[in-house]
Protein backbone atom coordinates (compact mmCIF):
# COMPACT_ATOMS: atom_id res chain seq x y z
CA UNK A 1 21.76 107.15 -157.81
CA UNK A 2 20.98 103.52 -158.35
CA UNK A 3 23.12 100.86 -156.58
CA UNK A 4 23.33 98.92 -160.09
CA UNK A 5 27.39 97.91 -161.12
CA UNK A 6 28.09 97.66 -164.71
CA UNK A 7 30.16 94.78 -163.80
CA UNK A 8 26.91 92.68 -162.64
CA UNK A 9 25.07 93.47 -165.85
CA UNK A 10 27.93 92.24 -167.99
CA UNK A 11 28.25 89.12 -165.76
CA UNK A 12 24.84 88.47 -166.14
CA UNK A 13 24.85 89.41 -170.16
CA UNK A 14 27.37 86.63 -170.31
CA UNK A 15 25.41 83.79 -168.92
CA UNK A 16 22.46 84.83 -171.08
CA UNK A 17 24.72 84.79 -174.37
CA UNK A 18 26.43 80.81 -173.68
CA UNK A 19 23.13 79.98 -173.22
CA UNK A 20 21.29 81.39 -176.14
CA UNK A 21 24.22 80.16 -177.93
CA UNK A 22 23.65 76.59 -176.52
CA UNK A 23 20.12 76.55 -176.59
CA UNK A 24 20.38 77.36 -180.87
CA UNK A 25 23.07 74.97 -181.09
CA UNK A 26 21.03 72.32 -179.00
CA UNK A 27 17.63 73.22 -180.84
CA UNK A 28 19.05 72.72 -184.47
CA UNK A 29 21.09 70.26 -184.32
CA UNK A 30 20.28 67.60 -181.72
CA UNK A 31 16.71 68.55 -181.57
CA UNK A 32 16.30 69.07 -185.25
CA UNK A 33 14.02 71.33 -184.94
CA UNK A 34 14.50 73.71 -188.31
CA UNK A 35 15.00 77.46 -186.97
CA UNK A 36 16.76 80.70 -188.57
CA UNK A 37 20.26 79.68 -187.02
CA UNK A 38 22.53 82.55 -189.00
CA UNK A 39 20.58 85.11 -187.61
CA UNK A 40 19.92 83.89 -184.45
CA UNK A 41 23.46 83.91 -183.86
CA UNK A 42 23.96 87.64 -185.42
CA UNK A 43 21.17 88.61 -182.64
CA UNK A 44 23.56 87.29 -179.68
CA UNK A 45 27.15 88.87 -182.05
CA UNK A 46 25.04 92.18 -181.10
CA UNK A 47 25.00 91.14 -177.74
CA UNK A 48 28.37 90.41 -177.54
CA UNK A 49 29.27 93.60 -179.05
CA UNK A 50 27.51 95.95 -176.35
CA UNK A 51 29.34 93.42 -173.54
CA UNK A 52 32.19 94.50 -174.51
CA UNK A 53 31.55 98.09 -175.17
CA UNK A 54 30.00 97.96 -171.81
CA UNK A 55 33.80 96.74 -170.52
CA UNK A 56 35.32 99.68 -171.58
CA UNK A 57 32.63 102.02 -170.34
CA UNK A 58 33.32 99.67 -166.69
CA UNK A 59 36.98 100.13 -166.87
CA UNK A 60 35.98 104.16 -166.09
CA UNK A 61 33.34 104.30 -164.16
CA UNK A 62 32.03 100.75 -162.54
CA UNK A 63 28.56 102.85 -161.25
CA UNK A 64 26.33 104.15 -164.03
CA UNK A 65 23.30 106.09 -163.81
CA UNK A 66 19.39 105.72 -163.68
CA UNK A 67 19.48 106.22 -167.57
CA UNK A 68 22.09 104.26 -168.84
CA UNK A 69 21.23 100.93 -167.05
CA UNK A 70 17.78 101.96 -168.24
CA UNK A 71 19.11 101.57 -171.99
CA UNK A 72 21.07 98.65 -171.15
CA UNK A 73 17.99 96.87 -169.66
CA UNK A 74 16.10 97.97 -172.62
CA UNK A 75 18.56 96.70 -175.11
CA UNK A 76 18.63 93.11 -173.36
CA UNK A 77 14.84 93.26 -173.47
CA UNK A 78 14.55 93.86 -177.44
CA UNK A 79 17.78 91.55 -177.96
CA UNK A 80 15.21 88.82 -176.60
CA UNK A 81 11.87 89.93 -178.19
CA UNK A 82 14.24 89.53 -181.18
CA UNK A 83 15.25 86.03 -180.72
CA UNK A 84 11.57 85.28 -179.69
CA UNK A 85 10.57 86.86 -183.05
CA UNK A 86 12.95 84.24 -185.01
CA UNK A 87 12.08 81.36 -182.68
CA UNK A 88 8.31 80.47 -182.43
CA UNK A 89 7.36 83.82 -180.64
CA UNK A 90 5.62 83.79 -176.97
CA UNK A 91 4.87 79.96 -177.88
CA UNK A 92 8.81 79.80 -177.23
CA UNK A 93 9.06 78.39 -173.53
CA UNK A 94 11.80 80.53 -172.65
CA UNK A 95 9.17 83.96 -173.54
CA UNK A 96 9.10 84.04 -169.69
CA UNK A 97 13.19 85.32 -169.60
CA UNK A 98 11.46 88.85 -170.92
CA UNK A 99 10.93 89.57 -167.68
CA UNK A 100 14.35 89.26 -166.15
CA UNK A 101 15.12 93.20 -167.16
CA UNK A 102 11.82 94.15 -165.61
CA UNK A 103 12.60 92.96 -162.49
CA UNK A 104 15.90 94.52 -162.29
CA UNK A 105 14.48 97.63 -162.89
CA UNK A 106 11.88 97.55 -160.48
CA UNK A 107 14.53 96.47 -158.17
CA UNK A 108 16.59 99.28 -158.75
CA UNK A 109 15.62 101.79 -160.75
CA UNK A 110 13.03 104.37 -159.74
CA UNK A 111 9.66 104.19 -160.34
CA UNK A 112 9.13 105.68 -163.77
CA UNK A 113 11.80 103.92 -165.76
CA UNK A 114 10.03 100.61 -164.58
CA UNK A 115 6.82 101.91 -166.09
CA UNK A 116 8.36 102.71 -169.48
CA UNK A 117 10.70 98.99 -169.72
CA UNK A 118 7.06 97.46 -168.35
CA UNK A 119 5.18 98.96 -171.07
CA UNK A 120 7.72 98.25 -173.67
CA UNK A 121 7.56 94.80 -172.49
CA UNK A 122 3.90 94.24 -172.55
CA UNK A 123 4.11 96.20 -176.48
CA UNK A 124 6.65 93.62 -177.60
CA UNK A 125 4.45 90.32 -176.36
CA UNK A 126 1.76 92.31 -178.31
CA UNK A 127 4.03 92.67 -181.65
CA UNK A 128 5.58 89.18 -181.23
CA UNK A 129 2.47 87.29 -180.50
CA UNK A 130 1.35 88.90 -184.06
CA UNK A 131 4.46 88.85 -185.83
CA UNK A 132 6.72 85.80 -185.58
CA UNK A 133 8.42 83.40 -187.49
CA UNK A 134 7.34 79.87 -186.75
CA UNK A 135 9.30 76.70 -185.45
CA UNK A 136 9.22 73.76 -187.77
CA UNK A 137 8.38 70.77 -185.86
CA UNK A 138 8.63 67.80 -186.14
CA UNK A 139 4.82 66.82 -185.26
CA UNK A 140 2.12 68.57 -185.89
CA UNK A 141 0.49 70.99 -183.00
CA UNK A 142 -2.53 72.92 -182.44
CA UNK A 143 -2.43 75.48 -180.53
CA UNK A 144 -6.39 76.77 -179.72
CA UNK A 145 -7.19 80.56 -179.61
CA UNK A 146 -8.31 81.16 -175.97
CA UNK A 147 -4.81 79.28 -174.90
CA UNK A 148 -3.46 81.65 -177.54
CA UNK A 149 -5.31 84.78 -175.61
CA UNK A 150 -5.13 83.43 -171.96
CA UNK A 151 -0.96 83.20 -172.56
CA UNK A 152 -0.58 86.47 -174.20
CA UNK A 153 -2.96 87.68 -170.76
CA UNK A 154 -0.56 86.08 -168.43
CA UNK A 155 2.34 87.55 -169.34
CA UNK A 156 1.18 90.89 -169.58
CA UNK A 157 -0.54 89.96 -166.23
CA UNK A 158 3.13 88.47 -164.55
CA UNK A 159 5.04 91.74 -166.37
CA UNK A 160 2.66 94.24 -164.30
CA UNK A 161 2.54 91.85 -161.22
CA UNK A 162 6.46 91.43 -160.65
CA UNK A 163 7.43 94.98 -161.58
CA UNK A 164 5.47 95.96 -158.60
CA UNK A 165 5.74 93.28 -156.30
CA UNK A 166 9.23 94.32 -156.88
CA UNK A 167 9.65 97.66 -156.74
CA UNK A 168 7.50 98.01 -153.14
CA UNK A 169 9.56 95.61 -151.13
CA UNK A 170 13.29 96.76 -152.98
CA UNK A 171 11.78 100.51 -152.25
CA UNK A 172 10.88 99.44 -148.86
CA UNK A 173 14.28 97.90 -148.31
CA UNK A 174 16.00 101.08 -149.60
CA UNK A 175 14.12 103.33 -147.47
CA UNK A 176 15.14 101.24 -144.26
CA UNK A 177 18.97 100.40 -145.85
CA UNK A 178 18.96 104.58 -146.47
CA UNK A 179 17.57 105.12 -142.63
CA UNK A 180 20.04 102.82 -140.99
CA UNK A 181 23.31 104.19 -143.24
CA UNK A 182 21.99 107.94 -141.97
CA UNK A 183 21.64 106.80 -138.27
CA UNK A 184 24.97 105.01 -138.43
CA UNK A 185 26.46 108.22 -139.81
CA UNK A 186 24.91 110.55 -137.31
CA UNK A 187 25.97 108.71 -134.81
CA UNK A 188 29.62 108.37 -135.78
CA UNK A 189 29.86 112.39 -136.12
CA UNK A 190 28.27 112.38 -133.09
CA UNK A 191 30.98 110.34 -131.54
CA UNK A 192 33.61 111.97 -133.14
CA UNK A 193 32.22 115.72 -131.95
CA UNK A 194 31.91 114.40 -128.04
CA UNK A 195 35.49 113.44 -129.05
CA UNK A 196 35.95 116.78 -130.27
CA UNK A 197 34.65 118.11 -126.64
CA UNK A 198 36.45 116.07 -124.79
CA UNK A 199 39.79 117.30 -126.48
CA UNK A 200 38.83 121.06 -126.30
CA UNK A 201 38.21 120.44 -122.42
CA UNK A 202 41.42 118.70 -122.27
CA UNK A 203 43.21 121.62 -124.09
CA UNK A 204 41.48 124.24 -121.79
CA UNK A 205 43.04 122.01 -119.12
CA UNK A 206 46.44 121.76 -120.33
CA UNK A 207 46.44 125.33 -121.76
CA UNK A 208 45.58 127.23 -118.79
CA UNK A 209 49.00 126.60 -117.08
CA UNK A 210 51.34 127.47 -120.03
CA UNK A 211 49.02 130.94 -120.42
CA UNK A 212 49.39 131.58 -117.59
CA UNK A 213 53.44 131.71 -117.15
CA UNK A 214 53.19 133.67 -120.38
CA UNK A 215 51.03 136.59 -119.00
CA UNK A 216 53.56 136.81 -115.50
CA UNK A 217 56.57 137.12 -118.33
CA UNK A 218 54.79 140.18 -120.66
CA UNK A 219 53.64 141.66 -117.36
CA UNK A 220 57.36 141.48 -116.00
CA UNK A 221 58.60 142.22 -119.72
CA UNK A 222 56.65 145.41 -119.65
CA UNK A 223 58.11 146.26 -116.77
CA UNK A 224 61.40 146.79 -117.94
CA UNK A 225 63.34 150.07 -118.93
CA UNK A 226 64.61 148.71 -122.28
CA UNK A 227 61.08 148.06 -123.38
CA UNK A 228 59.79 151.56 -122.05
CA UNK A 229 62.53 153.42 -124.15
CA UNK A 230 61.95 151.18 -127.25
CA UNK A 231 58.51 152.26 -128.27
CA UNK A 232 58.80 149.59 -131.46
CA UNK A 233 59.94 146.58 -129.19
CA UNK A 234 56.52 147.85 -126.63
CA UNK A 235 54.49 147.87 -129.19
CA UNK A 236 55.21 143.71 -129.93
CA UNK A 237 55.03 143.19 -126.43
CA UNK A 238 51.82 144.67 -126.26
CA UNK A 239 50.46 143.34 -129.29
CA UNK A 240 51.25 139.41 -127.73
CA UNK A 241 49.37 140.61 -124.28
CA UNK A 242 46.67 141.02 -126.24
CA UNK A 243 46.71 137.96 -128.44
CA UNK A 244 47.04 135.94 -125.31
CA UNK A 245 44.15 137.75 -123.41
CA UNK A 246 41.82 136.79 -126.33
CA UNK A 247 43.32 133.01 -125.96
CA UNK A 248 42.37 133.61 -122.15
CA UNK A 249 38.90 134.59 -123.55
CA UNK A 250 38.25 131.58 -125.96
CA UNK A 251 39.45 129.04 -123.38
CA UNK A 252 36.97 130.43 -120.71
CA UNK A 253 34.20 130.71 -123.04
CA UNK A 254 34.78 126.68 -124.17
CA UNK A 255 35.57 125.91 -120.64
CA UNK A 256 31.85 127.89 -119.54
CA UNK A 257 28.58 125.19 -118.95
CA UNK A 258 26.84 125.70 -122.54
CA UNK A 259 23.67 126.19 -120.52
CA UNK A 260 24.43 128.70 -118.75
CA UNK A 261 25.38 131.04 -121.73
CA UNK A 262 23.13 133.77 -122.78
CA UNK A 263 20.58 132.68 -125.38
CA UNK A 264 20.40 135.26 -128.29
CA UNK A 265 18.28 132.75 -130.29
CA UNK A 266 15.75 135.95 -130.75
CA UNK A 267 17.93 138.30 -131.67
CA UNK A 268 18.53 139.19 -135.37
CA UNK A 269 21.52 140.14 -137.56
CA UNK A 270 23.03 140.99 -140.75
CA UNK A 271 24.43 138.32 -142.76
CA UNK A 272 27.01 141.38 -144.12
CA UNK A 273 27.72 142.04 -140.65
CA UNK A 274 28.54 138.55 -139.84
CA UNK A 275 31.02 138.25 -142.71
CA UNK A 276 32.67 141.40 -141.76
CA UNK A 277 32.73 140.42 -138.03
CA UNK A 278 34.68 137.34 -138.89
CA UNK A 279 36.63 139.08 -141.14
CA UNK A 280 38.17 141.91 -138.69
CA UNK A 281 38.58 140.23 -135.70
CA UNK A 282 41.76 138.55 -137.30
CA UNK A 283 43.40 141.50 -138.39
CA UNK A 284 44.57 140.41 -141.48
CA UNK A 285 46.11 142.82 -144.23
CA UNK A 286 44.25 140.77 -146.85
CA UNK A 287 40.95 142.69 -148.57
CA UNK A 288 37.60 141.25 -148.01
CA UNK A 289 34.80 141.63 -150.83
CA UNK A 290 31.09 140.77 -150.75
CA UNK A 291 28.08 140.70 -153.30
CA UNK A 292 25.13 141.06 -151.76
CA UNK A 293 22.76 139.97 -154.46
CA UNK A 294 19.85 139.88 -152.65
CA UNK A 295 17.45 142.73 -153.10
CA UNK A 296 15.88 145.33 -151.21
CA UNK A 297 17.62 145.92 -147.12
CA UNK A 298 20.25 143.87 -146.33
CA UNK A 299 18.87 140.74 -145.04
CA UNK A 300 18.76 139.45 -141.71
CA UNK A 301 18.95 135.97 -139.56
CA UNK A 302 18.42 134.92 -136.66
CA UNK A 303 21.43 135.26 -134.57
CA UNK A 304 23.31 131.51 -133.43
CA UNK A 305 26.23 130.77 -131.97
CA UNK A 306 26.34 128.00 -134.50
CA UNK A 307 26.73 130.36 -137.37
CA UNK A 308 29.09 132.30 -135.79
CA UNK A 309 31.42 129.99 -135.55
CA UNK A 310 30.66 127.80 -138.60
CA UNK A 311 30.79 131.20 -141.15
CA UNK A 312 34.09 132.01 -138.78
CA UNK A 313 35.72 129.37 -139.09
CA UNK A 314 35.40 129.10 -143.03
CA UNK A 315 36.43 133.14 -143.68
CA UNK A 316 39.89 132.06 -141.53
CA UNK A 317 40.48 129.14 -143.78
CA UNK A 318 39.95 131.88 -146.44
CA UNK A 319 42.08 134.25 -145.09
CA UNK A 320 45.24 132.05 -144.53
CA UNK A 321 45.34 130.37 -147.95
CA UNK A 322 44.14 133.64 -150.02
CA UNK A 323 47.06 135.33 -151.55
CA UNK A 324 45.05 138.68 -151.06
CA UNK A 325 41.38 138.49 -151.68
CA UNK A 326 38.33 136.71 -149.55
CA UNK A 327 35.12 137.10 -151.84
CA UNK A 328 31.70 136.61 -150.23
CA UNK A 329 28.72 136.39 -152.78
CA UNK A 330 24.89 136.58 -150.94
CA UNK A 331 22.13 135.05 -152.66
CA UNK A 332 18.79 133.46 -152.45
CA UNK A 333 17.77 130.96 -155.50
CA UNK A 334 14.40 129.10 -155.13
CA UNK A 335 13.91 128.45 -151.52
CA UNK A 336 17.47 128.23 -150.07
CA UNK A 337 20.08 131.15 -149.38
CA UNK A 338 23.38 130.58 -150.20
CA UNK A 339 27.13 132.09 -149.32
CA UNK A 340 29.52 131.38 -151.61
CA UNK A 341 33.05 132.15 -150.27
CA UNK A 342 36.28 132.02 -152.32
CA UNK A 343 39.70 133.45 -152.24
CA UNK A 344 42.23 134.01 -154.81
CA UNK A 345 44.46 130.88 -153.83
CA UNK A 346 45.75 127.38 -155.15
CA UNK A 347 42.73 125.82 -154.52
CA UNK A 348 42.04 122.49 -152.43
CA UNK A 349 44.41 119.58 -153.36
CA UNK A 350 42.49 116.59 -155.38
CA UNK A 351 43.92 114.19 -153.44
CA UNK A 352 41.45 115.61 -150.15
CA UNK A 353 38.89 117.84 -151.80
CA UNK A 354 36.56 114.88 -151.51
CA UNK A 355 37.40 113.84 -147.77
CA UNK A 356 37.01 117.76 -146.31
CA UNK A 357 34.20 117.86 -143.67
CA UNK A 358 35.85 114.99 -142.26
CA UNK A 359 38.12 115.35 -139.21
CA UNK A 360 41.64 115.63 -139.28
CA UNK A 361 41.62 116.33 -142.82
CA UNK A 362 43.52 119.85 -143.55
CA UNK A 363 44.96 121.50 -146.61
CA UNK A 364 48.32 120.85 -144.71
CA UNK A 365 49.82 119.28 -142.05
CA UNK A 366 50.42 122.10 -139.77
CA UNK A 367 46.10 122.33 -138.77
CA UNK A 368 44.04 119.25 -137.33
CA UNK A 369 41.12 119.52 -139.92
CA UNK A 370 38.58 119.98 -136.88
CA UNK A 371 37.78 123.64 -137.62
CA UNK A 372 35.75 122.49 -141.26
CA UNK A 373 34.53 119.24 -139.88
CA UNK A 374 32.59 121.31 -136.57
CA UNK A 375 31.63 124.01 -138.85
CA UNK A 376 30.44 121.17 -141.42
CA UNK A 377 28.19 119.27 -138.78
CA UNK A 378 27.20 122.84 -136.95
CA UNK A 379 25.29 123.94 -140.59
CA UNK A 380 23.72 120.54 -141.23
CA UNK A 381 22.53 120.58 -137.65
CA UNK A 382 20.54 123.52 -138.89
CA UNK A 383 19.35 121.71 -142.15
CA UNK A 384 22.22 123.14 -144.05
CA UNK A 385 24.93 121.81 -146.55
CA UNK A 386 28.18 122.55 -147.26
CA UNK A 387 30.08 122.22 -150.26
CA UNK A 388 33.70 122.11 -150.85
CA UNK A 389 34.99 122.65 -154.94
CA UNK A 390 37.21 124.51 -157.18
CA UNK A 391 36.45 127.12 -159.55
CA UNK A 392 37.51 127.16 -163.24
CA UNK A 393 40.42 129.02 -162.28
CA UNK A 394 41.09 126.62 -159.67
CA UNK A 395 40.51 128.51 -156.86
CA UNK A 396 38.79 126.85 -153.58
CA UNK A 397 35.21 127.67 -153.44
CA UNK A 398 32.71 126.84 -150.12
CA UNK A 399 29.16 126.82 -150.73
CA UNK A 400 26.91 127.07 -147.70
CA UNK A 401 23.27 126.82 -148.09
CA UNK A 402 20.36 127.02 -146.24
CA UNK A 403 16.68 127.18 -145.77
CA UNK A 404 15.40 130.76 -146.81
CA UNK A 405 13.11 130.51 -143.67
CA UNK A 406 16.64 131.23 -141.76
CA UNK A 407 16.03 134.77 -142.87
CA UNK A 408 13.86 137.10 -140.78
């Protein structure tokens, strides 16, 4: 997407209209030099015209695309081979304005729209310098051939010259602008992951103490007579020594030196195992359904801790806002595989679909929002992307994707 605001080009469409209309005004009346003055003016009413249909175009959507500024930029060019045309042609000293929506281009635009607005450019000066109306004045002027050739020459010349001069050092600037926004931006999710650590060390800290007190109360609980002669009320009791076991389990794993866990970087699994994996282990009465479109044996990756955790992570946001269905679709398109996980829910809000990925951002205000943002950053650590949208039923869709060389 180009960086160009509609808002500029109208500003600038203005200051080119009072000044064609001075410089007729001023030319036919003060300098009394005869010239086609009714449609001059008609030329710059067009003008006006697409200012302010380009107002109401702003008034939705400031940023436009490669293509539309295109047309603008090609509208303000033949508005001016136009007024050349009724005023004298490239003998006109302000010829040289033609390349004002050149240079814009090149500026902006990429490469091959500046090639086309060049070339129409350079066709124009042709037309023009063969087809104009001439300027009555007031003494008589001779204007020699090779002068005639040698101007029509430097323009094309300047045109050619100043779209590329251009385009190299904006496209150079880009390039570095576009390198310093992405190491600004990896380095502010970097911060805000060792922030992340920091908290989950703090939590393991804090956690411990409280889980602790809770494991000498079911152990007493479990103890007593009333609970041995209620099977129902043992059951429970059971069923939260267990939940808070696995607690003990995830706090020593995040508390655990990273380097001194086991490295199954070689060791290869099923993506429909994963998804089931993360499915079960939260016991859910909710139904889980994939499409494995990808043909042939089920396909493997590489096993990471990474995708574990990311996939995880993502099936449990599906699970707690699904009213009773997680769907799972597997494919591969062109070079990247993609999982495309949905649930039968409300969908995200509008008001945060855009701002998901980023931390404490959460469908409500019960969760943090870290869970998506980690998982986010974990897959495009591993060249991946993630995409958050709705379906046409409105139901919240994640789209992972990622390299088909992941596969094995």
């Amino acid at each position: 997407m180009n960086t160009i605001l509609l808002s500029n080009l109208i500003k600038i469409r203005w200051i080119a209209i009072i000044g064609q209309i001075l410089t007729i005004l001023l030319v036919n009346y003060f300098l009394d030099i005869s010239i086609l003055i009714i449609e001059c003016l008609f030329v710059v009413f067009l003008s006006i015209c697409v200012n302010f249909f380009s107002y109401f175009i702003q008034k939705k959507n400031n940023k436009i695309s490669d293509s539309q500024a295109f047309f603008f930029l090609l509208f303000d060019t033949s508005q001016l081979g136009i007024l050349l045309f009724l005023t004298g042609g490239i003998f006109n000293p302000f010829a040289i304005l033609i390349l004002a929506p050149v240079i814009i281009s090149a500026s902006y635009l990429p490469v091959l729209w500046t090639i086309f607005l060049s070339s129409f450019s350079i066709l124009l000066i042709l037309v023009i310098n063969s087809n104009f109306i001439p300027l009555n004045w007031n003494e008589q002027i001779f204007i020699p051939d090779i002068y005639n050739h040698g101007l029509i020459i430097a323009l094309i010349i300047t045109i050619i010259f100043i779209a590329v001069y251009a385009y190299l050092f904006a496209n150079s600037s880009r390039k570095i602008s576009q390198a310093l926004s992405e190491t600004k931006l990896q380095l502010s999710n970097q911060k805000k992951i060792t922030e992340v650590g920091s908290l989950s060390a703090a939590a393991v800290h804090e956690l411990s103490t409280p889980l602790n007190t809770i494991f000498l109360v079911l152990n007493d609980l479990l103890k007593e007579k009333i609970l041995i002669k209620d099977q129902n009320l043992l059951k429970d009791v059971e069923l939260l020594k267990s939940q808070a076991e696995r607690c003990k389990e995830i706090l020593l794993k995040i508390s655990k030196n990273p380097y001194n866990l086991k490295d199954n970087f070689f060791e290869k699994i099923k993506i429909v195992d994963i998804i089931k994996f993360n499915f079960d282990k939260f016991n859910t009465n909710k139904k889980l359904k994939i499409s494995n479109l990808i043909k042939g044996e089920d396909a493997k990756i590489i096993f990471k801790d990474e995708i574990m955790y990311a996939i995880g992570n993502i099936i449990q946001n599906g699970i707690i806002y699904s009213k009773t269905i997680v769907n799972v679709e597997i494919k591969v398109l062109y070079d990247e595989l993609f999982l495309v996980i949905s649930d039968d829910g409300r969908g995200f809000p509008r008001d945060i679909i855009d701002k998901l990925g980023e931390p404490y951002i959460s469908k409500n205000k019960k969760g943090m929002g870290l869970g998506i943002f980690i998982a986010k950053n974990l897959i495009e650590n591993m060249k991946g992307k993630v995409l958050f949208y709705n379906s046409n039923v409105n139901n919240a869709v994640v789209e992972i994707k990622f390299n088909k060389s992941i596969l094995c």
